[in-house]
PDB file of N, CA and C in Angstrom:
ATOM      1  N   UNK A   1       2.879  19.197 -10.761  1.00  0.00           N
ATOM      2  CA  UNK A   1       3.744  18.028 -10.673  1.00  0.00           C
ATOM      3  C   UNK A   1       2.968  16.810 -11.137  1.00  0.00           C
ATOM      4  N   UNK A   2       3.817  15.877 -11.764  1.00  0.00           N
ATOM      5  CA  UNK A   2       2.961  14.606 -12.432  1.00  0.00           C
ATOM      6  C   UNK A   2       3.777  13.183 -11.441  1.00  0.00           C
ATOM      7  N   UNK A   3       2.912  12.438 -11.496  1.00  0.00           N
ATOM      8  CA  UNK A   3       3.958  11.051 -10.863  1.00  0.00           C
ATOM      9  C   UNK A   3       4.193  10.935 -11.953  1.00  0.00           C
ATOM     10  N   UNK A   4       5.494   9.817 -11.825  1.00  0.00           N
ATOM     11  CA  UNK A   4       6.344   9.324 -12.775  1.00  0.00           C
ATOM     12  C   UNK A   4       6.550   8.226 -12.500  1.00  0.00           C
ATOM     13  N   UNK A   5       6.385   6.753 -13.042  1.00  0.00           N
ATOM     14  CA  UNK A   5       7.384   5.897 -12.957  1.00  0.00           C
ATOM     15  C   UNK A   5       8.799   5.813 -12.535  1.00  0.00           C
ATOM     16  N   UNK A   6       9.547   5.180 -11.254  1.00  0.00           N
ATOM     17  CA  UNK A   6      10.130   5.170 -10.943  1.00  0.00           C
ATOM     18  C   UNK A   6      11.141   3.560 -11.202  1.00  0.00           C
ATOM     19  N   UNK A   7      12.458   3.282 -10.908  1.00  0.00           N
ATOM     20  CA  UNK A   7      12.678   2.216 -11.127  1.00  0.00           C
ATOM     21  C   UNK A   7      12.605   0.861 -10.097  1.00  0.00           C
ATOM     22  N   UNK A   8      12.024   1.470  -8.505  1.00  0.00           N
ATOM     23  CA  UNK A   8      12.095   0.517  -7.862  1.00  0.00           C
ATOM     24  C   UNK A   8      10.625   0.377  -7.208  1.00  0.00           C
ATOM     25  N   UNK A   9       9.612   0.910  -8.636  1.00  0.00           N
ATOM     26  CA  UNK A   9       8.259   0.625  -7.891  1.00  0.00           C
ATOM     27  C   UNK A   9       7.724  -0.988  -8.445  1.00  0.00           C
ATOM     28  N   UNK A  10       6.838  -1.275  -7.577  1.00  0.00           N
ATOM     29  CA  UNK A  10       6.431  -2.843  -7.559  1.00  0.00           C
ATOM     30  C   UNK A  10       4.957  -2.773  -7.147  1.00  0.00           C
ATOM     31  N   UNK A  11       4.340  -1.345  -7.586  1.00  0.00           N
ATOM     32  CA  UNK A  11       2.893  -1.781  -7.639  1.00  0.00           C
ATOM     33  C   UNK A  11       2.184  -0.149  -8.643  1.00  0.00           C
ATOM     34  N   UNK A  12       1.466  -0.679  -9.255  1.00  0.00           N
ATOM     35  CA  UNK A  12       0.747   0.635  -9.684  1.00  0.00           C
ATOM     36  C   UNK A  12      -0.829   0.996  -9.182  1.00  0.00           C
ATOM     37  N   UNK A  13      -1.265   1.760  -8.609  1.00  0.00           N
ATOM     38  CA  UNK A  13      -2.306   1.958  -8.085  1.00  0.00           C
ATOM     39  C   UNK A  13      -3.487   2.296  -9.099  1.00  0.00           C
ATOM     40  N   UNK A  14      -4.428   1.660  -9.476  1.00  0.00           N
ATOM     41  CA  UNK A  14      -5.180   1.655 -10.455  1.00  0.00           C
ATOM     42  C   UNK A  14      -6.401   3.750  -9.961  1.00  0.00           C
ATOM     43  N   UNK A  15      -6.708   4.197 -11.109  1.00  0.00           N
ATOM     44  CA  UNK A  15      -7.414   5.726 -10.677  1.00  0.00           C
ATOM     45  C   UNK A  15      -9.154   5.102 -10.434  1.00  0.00           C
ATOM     46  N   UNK A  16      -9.951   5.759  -9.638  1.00  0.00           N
ATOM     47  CA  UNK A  16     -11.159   5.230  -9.311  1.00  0.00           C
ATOM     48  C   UNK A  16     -11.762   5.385 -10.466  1.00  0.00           C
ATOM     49  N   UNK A  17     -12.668   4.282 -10.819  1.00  0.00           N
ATOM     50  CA  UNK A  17     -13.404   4.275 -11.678  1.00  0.00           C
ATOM     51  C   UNK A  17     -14.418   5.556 -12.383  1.00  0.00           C
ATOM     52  N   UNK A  18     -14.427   6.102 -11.107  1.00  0.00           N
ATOM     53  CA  UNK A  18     -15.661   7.087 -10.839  1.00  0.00           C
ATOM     54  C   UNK A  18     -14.739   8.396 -11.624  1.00  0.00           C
ATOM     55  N   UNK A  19     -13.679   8.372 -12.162  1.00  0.00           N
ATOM     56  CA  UNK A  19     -12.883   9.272 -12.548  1.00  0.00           C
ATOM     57  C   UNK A  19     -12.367   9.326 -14.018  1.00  0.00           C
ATOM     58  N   UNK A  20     -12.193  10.363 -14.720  1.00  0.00           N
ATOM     59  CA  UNK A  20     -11.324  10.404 -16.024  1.00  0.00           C
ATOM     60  C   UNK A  20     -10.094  10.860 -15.890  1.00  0.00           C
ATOM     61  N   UNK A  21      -9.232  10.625 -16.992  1.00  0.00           N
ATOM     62  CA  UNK A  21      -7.756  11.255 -17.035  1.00  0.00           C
ATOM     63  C   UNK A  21      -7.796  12.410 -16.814  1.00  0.00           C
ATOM     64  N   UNK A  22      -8.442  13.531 -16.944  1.00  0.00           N
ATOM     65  CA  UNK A  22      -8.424  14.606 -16.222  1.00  0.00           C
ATOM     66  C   UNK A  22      -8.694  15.100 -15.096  1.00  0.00           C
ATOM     67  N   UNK A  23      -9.352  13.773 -14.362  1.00  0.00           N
ATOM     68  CA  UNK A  23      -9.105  14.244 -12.783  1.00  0.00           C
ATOM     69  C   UNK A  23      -8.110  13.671 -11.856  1.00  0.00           C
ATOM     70  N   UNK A  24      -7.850  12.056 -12.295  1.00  0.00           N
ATOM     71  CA  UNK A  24      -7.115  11.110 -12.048  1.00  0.00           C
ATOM     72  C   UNK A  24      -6.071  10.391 -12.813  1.00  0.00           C
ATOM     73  N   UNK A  25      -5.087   9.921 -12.491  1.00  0.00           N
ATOM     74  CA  UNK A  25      -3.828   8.757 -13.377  1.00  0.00           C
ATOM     75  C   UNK A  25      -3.733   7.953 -12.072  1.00  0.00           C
ATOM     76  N   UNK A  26      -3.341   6.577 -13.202  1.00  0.00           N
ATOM     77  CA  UNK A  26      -3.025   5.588 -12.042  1.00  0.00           C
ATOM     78  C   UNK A  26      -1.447   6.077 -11.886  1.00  0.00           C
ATOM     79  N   UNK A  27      -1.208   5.497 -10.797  1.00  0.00           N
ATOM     80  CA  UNK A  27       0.214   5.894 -10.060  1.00  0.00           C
ATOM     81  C   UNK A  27       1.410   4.927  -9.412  1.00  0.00           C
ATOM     82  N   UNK A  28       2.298   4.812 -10.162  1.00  0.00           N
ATOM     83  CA  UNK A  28       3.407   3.986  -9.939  1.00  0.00           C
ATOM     84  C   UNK A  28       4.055   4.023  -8.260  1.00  0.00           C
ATOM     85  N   UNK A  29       3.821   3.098  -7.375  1.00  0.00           N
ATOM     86  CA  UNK A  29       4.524   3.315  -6.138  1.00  0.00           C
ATOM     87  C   UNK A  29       5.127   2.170  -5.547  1.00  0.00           C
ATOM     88  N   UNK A  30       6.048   2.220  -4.888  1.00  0.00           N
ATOM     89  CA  UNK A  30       7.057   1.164  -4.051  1.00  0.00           C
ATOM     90  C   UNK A  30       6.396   0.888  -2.636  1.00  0.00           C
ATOM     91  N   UNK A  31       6.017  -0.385  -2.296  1.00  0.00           N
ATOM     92  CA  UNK A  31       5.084  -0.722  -0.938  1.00  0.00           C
ATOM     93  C   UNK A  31       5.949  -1.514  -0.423  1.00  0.00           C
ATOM     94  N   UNK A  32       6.652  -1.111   0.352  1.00  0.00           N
ATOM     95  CA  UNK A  32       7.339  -2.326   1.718  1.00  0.00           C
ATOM     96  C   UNK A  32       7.610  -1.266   2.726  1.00  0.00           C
ATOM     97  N   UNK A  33       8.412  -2.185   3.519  1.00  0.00           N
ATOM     98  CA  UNK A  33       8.628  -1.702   5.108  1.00  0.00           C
ATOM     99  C   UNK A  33      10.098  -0.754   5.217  1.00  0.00           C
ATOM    100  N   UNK A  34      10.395   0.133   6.081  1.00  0.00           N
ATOM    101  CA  UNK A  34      11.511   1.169   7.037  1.00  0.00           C
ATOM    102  C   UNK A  34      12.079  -0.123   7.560  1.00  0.00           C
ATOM    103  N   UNK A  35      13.440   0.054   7.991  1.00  0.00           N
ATOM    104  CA  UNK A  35      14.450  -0.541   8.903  1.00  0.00           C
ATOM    105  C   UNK A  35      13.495  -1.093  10.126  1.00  0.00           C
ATOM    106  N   UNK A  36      12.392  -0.139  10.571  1.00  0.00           N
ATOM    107  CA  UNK A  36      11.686  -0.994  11.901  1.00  0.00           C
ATOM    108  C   UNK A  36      10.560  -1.473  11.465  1.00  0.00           C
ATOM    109  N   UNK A  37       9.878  -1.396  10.305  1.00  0.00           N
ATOM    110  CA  UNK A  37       9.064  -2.729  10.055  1.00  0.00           C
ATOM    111  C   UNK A  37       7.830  -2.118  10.005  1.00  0.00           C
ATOM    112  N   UNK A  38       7.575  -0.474   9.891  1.00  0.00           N
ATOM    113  CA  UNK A  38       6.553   0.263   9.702  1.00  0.00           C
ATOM    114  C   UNK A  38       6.012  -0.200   7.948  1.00  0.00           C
ATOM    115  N   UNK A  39       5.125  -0.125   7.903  1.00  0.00           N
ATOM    116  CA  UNK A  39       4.800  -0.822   6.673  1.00  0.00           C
ATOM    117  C   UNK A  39       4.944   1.271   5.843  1.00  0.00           C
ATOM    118  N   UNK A  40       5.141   1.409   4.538  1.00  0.00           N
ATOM    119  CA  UNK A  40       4.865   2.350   4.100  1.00  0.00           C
ATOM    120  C   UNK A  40       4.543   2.342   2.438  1.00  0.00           C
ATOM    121  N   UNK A  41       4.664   3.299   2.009  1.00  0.00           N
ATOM    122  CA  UNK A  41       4.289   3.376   0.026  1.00  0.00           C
ATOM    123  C   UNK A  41       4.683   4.726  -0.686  1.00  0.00           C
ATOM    124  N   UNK A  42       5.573   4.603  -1.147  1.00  0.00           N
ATOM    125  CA  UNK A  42       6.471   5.543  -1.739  1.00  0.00           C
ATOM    126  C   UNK A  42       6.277   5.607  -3.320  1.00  0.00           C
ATOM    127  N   UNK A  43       5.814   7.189  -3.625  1.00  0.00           N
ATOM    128  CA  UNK A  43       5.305   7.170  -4.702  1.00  0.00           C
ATOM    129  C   UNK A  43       6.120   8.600  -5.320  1.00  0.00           C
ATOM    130  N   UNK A  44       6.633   9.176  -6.253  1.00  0.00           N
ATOM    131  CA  UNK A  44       7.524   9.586  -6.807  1.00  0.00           C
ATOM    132  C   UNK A  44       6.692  11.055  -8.309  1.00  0.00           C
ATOM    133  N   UNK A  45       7.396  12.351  -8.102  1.00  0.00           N
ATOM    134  CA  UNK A  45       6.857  13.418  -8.459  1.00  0.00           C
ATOM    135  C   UNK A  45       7.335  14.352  -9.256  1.00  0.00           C
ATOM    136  N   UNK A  46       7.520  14.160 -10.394  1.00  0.00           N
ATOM    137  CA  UNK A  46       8.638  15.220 -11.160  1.00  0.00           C
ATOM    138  C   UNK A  46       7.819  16.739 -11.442  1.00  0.00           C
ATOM    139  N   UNK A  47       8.576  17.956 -10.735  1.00  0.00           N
ATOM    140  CA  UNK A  47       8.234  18.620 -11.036  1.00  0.00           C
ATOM    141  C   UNK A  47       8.092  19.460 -12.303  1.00  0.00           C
ATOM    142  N   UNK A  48       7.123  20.498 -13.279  1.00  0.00           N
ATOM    143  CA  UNK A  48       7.462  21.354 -14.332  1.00  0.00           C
ATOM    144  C   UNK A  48       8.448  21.502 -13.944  1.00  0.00           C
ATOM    145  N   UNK A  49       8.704  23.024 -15.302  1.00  0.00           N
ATOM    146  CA  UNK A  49       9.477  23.937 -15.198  1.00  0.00           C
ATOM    147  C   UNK A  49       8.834  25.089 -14.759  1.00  0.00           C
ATOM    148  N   UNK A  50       7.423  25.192 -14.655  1.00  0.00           N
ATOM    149  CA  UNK A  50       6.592  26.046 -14.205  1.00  0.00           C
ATOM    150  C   UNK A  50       6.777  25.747 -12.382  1.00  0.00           C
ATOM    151  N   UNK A  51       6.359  24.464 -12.100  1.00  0.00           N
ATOM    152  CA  UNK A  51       6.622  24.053 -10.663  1.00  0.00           C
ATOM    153  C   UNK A  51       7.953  24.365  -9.971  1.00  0.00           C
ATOM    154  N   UNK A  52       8.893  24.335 -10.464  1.00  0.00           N
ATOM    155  CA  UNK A  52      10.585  24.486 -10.411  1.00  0.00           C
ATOM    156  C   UNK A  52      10.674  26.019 -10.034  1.00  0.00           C
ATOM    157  N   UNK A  53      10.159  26.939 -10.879  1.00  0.00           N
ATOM    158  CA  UNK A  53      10.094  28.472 -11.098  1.00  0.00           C
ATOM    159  C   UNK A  53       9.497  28.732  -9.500  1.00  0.00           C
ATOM    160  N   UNK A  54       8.015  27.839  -9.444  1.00  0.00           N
ATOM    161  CA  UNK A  54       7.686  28.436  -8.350  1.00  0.00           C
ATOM    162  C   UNK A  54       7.886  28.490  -6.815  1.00  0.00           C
ATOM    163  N   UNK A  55       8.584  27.022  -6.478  1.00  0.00           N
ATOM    164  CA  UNK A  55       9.901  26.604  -6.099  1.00  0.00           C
ATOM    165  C   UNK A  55      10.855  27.572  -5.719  1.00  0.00           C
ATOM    166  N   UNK A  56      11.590  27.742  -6.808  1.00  0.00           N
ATOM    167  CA  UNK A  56      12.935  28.735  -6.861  1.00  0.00           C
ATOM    168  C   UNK A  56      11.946  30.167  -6.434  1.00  0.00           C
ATOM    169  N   UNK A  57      10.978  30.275  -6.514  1.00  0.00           N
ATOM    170  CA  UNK A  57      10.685  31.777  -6.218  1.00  0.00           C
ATOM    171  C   UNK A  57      10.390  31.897  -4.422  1.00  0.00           C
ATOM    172  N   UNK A  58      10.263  30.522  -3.767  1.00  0.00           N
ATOM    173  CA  UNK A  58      10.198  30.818  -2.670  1.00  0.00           C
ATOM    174  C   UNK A  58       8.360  30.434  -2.136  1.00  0.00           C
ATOM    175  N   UNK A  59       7.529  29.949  -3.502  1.00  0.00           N
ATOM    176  CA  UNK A  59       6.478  29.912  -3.448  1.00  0.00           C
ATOM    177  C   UNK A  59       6.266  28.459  -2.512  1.00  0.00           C
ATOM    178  N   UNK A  60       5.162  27.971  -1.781  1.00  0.00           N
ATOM    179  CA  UNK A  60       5.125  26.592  -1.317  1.00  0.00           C
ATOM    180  C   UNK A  60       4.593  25.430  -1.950  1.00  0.00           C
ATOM    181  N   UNK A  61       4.833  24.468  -2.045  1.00  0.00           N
ATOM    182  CA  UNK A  61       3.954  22.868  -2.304  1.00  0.00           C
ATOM    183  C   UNK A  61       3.175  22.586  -1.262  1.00  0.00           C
ATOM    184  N   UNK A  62       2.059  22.603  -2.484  1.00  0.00           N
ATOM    185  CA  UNK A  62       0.747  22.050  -1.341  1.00  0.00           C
ATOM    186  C   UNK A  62       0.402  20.632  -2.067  1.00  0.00           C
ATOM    187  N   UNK A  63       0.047  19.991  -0.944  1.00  0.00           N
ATOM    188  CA  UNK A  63      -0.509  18.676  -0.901  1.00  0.00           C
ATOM    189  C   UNK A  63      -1.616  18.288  -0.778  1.00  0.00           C
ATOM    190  N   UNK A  64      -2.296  17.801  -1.516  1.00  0.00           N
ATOM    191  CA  UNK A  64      -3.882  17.588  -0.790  1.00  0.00           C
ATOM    192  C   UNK A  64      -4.585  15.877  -1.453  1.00  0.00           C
ATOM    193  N   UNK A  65      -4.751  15.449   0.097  1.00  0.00           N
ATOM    194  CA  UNK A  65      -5.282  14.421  -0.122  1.00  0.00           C
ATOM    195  C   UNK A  65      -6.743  14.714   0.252  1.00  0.00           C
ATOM    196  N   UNK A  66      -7.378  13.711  -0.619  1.00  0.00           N
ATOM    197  CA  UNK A  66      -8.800  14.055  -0.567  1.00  0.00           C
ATOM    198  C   UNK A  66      -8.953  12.569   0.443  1.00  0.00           C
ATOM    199  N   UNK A  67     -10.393  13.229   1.311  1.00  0.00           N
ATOM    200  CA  UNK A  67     -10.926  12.080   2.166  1.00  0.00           C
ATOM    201  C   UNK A  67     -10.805  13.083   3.442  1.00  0.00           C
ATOM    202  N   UNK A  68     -10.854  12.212   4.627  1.00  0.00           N
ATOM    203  CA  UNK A  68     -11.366  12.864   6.089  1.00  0.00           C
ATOM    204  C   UNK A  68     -10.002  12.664   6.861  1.00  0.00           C
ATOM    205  N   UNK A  69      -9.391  12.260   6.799  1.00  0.00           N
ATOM    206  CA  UNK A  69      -8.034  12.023   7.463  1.00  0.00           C
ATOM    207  C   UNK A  69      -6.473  12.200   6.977  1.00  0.00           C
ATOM    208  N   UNK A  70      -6.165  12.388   7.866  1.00  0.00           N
ATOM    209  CA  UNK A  70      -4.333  12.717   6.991  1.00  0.00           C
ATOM    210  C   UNK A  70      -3.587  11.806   7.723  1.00  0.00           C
ATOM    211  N   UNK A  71      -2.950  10.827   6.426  1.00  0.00           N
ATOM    212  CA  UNK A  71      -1.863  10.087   7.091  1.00  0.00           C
ATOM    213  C   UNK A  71      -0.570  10.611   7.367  1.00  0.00           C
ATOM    214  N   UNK A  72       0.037   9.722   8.054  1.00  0.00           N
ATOM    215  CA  UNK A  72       1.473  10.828   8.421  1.00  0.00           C
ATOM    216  C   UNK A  72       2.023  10.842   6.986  1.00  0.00           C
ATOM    217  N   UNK A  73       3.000  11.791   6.878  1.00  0.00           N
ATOM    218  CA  UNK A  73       3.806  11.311   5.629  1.00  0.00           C
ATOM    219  C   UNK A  73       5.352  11.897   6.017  1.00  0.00           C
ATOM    220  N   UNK A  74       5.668  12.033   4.435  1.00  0.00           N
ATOM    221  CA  UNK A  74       6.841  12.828   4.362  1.00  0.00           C
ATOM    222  C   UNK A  74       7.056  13.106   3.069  1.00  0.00           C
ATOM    223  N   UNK A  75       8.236  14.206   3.321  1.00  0.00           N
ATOM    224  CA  UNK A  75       8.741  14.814   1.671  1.00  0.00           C
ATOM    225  C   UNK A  75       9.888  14.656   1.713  1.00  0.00           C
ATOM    226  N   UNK A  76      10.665  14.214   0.650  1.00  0.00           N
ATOM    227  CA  UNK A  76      12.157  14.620   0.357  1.00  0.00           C
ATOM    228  C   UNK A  76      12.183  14.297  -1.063  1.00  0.00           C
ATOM    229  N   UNK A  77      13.464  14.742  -1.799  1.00  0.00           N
ATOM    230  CA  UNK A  77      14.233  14.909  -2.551  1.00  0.00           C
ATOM    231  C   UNK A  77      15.981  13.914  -2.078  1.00  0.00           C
ATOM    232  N   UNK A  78      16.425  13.651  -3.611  1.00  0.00           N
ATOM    233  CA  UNK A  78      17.829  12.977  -3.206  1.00  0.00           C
ATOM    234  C   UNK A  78      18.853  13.436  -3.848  1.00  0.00           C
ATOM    235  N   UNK A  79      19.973  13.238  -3.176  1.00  0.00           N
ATOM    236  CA  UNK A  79      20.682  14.111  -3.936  1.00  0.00           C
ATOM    237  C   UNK A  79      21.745  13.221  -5.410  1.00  0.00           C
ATOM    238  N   UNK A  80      22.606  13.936  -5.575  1.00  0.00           N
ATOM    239  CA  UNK A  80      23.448  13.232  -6.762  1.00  0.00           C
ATOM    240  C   UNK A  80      23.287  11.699  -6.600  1.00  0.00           C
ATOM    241  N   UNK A  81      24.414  11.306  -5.457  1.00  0.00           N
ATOM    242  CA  UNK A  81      23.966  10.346  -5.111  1.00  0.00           C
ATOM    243  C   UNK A  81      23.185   8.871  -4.644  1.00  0.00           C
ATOM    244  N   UNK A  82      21.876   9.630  -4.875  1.00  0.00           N
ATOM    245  CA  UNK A  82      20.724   8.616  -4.857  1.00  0.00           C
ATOM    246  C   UNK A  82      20.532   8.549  -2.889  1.00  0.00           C
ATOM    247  N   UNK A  83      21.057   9.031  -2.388  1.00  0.00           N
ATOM    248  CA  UNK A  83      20.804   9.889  -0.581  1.00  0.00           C
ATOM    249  C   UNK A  83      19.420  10.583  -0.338  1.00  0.00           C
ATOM    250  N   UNK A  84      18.726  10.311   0.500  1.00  0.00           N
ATOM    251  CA  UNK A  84      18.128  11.047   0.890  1.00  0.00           C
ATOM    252  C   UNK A  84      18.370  12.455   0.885  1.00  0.00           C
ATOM    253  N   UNK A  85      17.482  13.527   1.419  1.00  0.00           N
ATOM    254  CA  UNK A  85      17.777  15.053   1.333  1.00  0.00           C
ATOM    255  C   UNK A  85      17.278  15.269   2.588  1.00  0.00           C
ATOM    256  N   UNK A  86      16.381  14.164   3.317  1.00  0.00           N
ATOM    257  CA  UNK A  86      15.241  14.462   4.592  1.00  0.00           C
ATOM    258  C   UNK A  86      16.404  15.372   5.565  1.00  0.00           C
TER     259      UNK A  86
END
């Protein structure tokens, strides 16, 4: 999966210096607050058709943030609509 530019992002996260395009891309993401004022950053993932396949086969998405801690997160998808899927 690659990020993608999205249309309601308002910050791009620059890749660490310490890195090339083959380990890192900077990354388009949306930074404001939930209905209660949790601050958050929403960043956006188009899958292959290879990713899709593996997907449809029942295979899982793994996530991995590098560093010592895991922030909370979440996953979804939206539907026709532009709706959540959570």
């Amino acid at each position: 999966m690659r990020p993608i530019h999205f249309p309601e992002s308002n910050i791009t996260f620059e890749k660490p210096t310490t890195t090339d395009d083959s380990e890192c891309l900077p990354i388009s993401a949306y930074v404001g607050q939930d209905i209660k004022g949790n601050p958050h950053i929403n960043t956006v993932w188009q899958p292959s058709k290879e990713d899709i396949e593996a997907i449809n086969a029942g295979r899982p998405i793994v996530v991995c943030v590098l560093g010592t801690a895991l922030p909370p997160m979440s996953m979804f998808t939206y539907d026709e609509e532009g709706n959540s899927n959570e």
